[in-house]
C-alpha atoms as a PDB file:
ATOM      1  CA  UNK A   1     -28.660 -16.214  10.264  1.00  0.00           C
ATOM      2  CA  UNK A   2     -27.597 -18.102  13.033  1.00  0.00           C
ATOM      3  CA  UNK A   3     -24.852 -19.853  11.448  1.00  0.00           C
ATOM      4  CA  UNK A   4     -23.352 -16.200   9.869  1.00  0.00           C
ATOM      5  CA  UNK A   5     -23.517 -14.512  13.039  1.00  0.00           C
ATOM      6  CA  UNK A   6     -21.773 -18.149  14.738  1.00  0.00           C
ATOM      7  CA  UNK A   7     -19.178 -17.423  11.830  1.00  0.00           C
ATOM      8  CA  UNK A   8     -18.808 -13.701  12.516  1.00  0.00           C
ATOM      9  CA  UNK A   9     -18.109 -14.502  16.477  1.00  0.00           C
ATOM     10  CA  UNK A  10     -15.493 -17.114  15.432  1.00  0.00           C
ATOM     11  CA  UNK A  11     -13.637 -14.982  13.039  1.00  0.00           C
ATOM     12  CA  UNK A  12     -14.377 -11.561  15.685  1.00  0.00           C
ATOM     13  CA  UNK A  13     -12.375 -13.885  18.389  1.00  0.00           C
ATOM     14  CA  UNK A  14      -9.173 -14.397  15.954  1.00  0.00           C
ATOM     15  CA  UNK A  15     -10.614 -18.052  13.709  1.00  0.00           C
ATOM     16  CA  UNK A  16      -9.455 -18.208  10.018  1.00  0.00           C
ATOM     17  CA  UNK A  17     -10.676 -19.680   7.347  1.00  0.00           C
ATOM     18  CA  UNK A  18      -8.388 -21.771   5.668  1.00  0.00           C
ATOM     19  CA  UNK A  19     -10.018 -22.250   1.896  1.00  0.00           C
ATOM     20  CA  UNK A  20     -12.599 -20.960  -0.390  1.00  0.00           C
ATOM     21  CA  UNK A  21     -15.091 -23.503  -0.210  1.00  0.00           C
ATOM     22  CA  UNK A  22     -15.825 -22.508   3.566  1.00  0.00           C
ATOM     23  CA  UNK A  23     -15.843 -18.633   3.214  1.00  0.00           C
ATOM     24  CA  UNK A  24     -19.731 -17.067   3.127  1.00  0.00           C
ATOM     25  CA  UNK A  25     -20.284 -15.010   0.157  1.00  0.00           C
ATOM     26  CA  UNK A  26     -20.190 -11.349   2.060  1.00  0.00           C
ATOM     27  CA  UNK A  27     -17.263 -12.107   3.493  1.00  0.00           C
ATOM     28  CA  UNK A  28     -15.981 -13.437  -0.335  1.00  0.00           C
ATOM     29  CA  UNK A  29     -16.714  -9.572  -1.453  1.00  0.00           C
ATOM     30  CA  UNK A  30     -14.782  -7.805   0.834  1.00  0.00           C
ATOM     31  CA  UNK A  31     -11.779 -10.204   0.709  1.00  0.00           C
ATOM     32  CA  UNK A  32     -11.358  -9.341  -2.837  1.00  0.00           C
ATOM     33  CA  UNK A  33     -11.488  -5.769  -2.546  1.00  0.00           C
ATOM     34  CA  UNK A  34      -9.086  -6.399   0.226  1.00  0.00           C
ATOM     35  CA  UNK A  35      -6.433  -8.236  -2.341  1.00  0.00           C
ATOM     36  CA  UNK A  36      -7.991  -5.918  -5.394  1.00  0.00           C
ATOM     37  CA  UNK A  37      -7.147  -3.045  -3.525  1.00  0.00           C
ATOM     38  CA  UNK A  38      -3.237  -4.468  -2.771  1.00  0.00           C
ATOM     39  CA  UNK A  39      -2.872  -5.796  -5.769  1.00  0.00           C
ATOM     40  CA  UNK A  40      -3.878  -2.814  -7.983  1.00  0.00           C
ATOM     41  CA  UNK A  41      -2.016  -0.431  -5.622  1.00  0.00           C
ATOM     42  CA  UNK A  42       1.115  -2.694  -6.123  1.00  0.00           C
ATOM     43  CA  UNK A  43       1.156  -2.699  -9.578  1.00  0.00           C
ATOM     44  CA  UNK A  44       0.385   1.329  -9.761  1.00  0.00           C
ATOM     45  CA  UNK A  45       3.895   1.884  -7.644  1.00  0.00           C
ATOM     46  CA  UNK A  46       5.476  -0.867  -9.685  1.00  0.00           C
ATOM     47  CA  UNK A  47       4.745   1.087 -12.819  1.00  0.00           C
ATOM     48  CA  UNK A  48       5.472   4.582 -11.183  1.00  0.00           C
ATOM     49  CA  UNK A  49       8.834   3.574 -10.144  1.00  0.00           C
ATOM     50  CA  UNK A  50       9.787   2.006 -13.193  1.00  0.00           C
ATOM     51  CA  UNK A  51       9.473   5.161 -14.688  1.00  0.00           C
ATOM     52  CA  UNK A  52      11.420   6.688 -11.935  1.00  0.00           C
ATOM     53  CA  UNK A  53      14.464   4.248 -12.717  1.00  0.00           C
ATOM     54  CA  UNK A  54      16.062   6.852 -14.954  1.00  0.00           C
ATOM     55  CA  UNK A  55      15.700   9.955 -12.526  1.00  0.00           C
ATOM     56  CA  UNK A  56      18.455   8.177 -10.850  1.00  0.00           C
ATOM     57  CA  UNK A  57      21.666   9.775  -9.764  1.00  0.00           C
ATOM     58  CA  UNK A  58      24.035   6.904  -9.962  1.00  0.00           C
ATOM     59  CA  UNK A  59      24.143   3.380  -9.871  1.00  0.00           C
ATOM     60  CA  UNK A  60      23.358   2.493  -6.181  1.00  0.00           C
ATOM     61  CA  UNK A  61      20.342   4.818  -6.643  1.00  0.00           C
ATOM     62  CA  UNK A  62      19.363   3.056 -10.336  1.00  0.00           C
ATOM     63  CA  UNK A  63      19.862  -1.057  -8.029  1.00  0.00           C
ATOM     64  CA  UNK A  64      16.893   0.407  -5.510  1.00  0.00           C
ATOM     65  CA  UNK A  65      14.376   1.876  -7.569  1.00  0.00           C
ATOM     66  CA  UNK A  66      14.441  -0.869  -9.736  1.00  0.00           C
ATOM     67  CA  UNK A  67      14.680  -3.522  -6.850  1.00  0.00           C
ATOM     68  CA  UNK A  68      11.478  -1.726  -5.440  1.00  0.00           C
ATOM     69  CA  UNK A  69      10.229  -2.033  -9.435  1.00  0.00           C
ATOM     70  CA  UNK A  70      11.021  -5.679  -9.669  1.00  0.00           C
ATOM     71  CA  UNK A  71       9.447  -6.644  -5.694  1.00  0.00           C
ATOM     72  CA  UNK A  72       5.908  -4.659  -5.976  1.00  0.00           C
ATOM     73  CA  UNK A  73       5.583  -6.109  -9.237  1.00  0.00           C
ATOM     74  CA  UNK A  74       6.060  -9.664  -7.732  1.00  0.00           C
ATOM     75  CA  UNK A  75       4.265  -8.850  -4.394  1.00  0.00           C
ATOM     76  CA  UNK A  76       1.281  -8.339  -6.681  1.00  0.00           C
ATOM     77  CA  UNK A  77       1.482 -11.369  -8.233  1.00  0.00           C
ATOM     78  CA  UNK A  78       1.357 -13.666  -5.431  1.00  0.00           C
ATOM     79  CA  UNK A  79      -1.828 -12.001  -3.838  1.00  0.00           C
ATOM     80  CA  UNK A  80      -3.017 -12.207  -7.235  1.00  0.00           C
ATOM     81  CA  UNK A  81      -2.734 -16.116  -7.075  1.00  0.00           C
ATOM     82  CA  UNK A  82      -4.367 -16.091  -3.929  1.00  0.00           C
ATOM     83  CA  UNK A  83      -7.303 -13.793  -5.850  1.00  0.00           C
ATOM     84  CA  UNK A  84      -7.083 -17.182  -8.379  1.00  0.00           C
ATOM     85  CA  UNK A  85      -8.187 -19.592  -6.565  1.00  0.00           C
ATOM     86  CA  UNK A  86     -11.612 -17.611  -6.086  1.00  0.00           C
ATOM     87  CA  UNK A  87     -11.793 -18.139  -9.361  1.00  0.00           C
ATOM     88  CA  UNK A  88     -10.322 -14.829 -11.187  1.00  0.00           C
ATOM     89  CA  UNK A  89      -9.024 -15.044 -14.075  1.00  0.00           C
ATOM     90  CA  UNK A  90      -5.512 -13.799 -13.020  1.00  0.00           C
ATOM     91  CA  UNK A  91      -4.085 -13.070 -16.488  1.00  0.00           C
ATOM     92  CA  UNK A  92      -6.458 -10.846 -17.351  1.00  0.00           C
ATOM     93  CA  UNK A  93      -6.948  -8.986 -14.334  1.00  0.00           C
ATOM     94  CA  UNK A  94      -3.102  -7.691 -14.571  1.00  0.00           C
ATOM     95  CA  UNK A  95      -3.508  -6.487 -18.141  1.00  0.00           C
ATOM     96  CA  UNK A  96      -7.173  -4.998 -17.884  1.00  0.00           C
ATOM     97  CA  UNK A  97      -5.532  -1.570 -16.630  1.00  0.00           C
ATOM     98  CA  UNK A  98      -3.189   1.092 -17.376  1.00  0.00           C
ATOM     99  CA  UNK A  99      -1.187   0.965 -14.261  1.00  0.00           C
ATOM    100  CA  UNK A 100       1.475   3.469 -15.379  1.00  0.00           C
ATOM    101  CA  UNK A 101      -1.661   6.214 -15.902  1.00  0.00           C
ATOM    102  CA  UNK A 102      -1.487   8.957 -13.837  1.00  0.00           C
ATOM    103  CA  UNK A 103      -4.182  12.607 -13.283  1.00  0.00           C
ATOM    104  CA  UNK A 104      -2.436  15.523 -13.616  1.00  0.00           C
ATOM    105  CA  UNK A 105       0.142  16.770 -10.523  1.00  0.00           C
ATOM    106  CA  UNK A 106      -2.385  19.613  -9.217  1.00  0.00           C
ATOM    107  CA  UNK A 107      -5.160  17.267  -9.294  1.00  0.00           C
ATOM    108  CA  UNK A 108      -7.000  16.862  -5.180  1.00  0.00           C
ATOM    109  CA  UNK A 109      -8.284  13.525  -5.390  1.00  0.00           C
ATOM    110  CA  UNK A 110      -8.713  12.853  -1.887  1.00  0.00           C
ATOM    111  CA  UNK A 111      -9.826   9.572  -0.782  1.00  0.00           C
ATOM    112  CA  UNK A 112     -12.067   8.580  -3.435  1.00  0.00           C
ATOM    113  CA  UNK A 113     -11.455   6.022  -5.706  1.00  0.00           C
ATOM    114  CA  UNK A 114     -10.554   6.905  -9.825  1.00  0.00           C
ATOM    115  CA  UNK A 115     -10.670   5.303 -12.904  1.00  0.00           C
ATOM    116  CA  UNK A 116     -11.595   1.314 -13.242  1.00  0.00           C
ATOM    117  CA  UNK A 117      -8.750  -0.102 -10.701  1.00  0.00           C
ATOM    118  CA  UNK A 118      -8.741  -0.157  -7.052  1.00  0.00           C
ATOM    119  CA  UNK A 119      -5.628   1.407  -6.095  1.00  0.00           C
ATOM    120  CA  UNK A 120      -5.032   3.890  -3.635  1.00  0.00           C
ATOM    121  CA  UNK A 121      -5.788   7.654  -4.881  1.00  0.00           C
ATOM    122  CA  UNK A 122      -2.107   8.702  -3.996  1.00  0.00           C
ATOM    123  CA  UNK A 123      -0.754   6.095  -6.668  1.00  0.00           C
ATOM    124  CA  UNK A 124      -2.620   8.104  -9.440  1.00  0.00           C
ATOM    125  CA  UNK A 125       0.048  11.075  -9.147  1.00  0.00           C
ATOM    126  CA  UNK A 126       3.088  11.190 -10.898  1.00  0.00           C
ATOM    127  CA  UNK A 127       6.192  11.474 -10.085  1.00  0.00           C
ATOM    128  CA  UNK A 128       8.292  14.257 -11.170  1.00  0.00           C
ATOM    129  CA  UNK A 129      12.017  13.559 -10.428  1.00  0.00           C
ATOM    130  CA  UNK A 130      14.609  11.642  -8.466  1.00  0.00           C
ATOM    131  CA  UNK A 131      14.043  13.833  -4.715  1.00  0.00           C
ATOM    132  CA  UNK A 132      10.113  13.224  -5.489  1.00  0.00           C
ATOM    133  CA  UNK A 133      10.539   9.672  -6.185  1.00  0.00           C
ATOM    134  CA  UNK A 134      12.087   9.275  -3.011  1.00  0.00           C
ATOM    135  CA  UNK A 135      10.007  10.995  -0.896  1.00  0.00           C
ATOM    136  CA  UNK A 136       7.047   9.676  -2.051  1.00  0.00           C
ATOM    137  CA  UNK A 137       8.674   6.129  -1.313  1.00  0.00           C
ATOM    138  CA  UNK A 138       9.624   6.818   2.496  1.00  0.00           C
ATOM    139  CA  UNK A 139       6.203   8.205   3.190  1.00  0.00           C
ATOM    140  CA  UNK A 140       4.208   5.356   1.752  1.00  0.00           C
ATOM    141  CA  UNK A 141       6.491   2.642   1.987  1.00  0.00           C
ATOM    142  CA  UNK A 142       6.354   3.876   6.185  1.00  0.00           C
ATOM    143  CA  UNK A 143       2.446   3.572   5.279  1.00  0.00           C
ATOM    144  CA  UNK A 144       2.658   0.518   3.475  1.00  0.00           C
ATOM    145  CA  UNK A 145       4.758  -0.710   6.987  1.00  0.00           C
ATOM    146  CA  UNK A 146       1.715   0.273   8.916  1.00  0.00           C
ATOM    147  CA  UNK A 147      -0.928  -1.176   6.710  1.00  0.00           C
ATOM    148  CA  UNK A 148       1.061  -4.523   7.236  1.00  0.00           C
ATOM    149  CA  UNK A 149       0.359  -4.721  10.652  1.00  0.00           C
ATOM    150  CA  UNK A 150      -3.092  -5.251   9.550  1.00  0.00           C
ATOM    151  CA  UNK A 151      -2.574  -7.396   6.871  1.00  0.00           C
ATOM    152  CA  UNK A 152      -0.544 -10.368   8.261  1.00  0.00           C
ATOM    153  CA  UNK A 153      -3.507 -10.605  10.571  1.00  0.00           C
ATOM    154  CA  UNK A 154      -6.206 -11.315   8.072  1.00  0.00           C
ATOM    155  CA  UNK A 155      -8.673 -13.947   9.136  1.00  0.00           C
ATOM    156  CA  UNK A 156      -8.240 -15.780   5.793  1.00  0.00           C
ATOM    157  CA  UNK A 157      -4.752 -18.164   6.182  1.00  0.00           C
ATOM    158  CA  UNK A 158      -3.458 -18.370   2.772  1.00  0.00           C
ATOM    159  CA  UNK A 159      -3.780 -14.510   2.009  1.00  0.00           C
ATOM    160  CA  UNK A 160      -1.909 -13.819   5.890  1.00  0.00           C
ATOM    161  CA  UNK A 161       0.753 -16.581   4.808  1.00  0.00           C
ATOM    162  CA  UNK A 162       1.410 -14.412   1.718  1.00  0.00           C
ATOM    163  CA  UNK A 163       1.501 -10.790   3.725  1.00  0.00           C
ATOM    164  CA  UNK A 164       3.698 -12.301   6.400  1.00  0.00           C
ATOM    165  CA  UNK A 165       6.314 -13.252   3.340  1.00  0.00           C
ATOM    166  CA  UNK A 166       6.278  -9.757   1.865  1.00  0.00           C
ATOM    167  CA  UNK A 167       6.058  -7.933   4.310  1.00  0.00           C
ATOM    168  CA  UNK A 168      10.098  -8.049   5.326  1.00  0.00           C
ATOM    169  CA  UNK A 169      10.405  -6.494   1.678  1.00  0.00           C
ATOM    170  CA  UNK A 170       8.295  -4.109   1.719  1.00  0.00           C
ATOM    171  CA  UNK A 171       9.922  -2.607   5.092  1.00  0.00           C
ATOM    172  CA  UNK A 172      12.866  -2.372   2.947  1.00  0.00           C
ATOM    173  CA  UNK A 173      11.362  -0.717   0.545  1.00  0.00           C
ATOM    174  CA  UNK A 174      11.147   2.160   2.963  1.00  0.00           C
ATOM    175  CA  UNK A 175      14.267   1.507   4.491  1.00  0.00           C
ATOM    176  CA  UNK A 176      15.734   1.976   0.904  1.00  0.00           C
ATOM    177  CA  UNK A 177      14.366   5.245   0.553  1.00  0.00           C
ATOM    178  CA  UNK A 178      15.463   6.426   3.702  1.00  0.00           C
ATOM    179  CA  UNK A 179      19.171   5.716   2.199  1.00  0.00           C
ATOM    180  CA  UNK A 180      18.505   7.764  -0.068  1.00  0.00           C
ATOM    181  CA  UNK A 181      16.625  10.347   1.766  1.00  0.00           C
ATOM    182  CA  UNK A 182      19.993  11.135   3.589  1.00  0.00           C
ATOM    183  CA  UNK A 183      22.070  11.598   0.795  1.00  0.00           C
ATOM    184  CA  UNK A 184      19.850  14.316  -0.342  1.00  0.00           C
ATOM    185  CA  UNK A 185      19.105  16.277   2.778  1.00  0.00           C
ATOM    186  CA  UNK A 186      22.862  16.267   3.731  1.00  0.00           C
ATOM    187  CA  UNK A 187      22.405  19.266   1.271  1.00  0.00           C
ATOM    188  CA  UNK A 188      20.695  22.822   2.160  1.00  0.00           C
ATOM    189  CA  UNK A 189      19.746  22.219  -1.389  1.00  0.00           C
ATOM    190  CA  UNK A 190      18.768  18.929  -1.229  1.00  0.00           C
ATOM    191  CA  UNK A 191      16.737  19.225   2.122  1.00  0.00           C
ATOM    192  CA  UNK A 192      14.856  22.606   0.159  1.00  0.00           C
ATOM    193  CA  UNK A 193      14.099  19.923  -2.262  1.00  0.00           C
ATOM    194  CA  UNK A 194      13.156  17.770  -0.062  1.00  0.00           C
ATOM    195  CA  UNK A 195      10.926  19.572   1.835  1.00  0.00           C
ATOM    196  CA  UNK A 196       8.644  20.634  -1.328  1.00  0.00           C
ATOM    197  CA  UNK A 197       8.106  17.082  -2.165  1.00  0.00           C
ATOM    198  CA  UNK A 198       7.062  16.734   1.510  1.00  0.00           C
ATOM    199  CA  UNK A 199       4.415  18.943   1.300  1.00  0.00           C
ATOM    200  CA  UNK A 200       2.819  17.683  -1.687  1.00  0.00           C
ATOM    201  CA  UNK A 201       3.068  14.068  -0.930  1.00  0.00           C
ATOM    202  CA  UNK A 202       2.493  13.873   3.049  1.00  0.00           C
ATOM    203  CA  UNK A 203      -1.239  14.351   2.726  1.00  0.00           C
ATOM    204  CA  UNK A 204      -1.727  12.616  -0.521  1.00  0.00           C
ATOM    205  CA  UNK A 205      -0.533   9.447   1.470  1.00  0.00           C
ATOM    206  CA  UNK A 206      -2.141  10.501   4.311  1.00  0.00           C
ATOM    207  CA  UNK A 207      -5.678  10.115   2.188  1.00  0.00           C
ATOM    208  CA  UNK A 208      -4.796   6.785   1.898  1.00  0.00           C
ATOM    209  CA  UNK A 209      -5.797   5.658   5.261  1.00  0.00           C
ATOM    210  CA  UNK A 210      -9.197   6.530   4.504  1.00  0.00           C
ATOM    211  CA  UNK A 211     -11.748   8.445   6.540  1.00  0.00           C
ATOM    212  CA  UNK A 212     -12.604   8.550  10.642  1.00  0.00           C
ATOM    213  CA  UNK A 213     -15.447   6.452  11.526  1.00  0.00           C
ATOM    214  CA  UNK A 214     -15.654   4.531   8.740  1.00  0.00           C
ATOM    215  CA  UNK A 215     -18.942   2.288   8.634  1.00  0.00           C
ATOM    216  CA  UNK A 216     -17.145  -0.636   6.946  1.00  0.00           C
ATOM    217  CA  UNK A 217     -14.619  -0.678   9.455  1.00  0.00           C
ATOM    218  CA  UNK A 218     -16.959  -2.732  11.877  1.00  0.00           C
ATOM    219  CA  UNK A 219     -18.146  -5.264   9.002  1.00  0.00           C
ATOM    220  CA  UNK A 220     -14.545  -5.745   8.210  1.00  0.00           C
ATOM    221  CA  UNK A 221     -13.734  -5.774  12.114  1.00  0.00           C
ATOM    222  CA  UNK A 222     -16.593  -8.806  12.317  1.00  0.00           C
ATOM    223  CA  UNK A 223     -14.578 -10.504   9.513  1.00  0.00           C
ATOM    224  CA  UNK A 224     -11.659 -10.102  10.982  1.00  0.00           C
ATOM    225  CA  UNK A 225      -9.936  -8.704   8.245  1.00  0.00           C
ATOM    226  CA  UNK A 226      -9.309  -5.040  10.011  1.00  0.00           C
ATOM    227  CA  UNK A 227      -8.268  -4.867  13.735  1.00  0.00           C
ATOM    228  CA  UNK A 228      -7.664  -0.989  14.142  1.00  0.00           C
ATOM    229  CA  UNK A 229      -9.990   2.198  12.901  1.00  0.00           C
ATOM    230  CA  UNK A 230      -8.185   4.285  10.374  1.00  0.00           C
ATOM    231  CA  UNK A 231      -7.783   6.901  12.314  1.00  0.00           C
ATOM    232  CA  UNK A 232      -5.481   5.114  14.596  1.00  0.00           C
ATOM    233  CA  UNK A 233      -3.302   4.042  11.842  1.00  0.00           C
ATOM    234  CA  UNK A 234      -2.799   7.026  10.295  1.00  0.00           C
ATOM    235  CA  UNK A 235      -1.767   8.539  13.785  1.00  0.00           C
ATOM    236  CA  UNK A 236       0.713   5.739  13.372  1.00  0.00           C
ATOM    237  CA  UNK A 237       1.753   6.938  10.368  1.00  0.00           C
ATOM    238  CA  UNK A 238       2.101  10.430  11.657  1.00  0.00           C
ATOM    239  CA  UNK A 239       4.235   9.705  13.677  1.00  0.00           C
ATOM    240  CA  UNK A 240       6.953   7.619  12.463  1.00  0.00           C
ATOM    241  CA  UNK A 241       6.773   9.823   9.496  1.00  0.00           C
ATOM    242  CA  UNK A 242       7.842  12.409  11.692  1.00  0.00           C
ATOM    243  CA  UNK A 243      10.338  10.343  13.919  1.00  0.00           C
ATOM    244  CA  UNK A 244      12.136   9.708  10.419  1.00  0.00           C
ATOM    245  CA  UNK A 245      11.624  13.113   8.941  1.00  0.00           C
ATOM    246  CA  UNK A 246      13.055  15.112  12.033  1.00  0.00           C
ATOM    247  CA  UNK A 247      16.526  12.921  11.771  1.00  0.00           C
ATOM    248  CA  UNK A 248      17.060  14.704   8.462  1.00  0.00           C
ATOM    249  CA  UNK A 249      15.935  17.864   9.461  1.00  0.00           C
ATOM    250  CA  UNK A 250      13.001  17.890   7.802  1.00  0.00           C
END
């Protein structure tokens, strides 16, 4: 006890662990559904926007959506290698779920957690068309931008390494479908558009933050693998999401 609470103080004051022969099995477990979680969620948007390629209005449009395909896809991968070296068998894990399956567009999944994978509940809604495909990028890639200020501060080294390198391309991912955001509301028609996707995705993504006063926020805190409450991020989120959204008009 006294050397896991030692451990918990040295990772609490900012220490990382460098390897997985030195990380204590509780703190194992939530690493993994830590990278699970990323990893599963990458591969969901992956597969969502490679289905969104043809929704595209011309080429420029067709480059992004399947640059953002190509990135998440390989974003996923190297957290995935990280997840390997625990021991998981990493070519299995990416074919042991449909990552393209989505619940039907009414469905109010909230925060919970569906089917066998770990990603977040907003990547189990599909996509409907090129305006929805867009929005749904700028509001969770601005997440996804948030989230990473968590991320490249994980107490375990290899897995921050790995977040600090994708992190610059995810950011573009959002500022990608800001571009495009700005073609489309430079329309009356395109911001009514627009603005319908806004409602239905703003508080799907907003689910994705979680709930206030979550208990495993202070075990995770201890690990030093979360450094703000989820209720501070997603005020975060709010508002750059409006900051961005307001410059459009919407």
């Amino acid at each position: 006890m006294s050397d896991t609470m030692n451990l918990e103080d040295y990772l609490a004051q900012g220490g990382v662990l460098t390897a997985p022969g030195n990380v204590p099995a509780r703190y194992r477990g939530e690493l993994m559904r830590l990278m699970a979680s990323f990893v599963d969620s990458e591969l969901a948007a992956s597969a969502g926007f490679a289905n969104s390629i043809n929704f595209a209005p011309a080429i420029k449009e067709r480059i992004a959506a399947s640059r953002i395909t190509l990135e998440k896809a390989d974003h996923a991968e190297r957290v995935l290698n990280v997840m390997g070296s625990f021991g998981t068998d990493t070519r299995r894990y990416q074919s042991q779920h449909d990552w393209a399956a989505r619940v039907p567009r009414d469905a109010d999944l909230g925060t919970a957690r569906q089917g066998g994978d770990m990603r977040l509940s907003v990547l189990h809604y599909p996509i409907t068309g090129w305006t929805d495909a867009v929005v749904m990028n700028v509001l969770q890639g601005l997440a996804t931008d948030v989230q990473m200020t968590e991320l490249t501060r994980v107490s375990y080294g290899p897995l921050a390494e790995v977040f600090r390198e994708i992190a610059p391309r995810e950011a573009r991912h959002a500022e990608l479908g800001l571009e495009g955001l700005e073609r489309i509301a430079a329309t009356e028609d395109g911001k009514a558009e627009a603005r319908e996707a806004i409602a239905y995705w703003r508080p799907r993504v907003a689910a994705g933050f979680g709930v206030a006063g979550s208990a495993r926020y202070e075990t995770l805190k201890k690990f030093g693998l979360r450094h703000l409450p989820n209720e501070e991020l997603l005020a975060r989120w709010e508002a750059l999401a409006s900051e961005h959204l307001a410059r459009f008009g919407l």
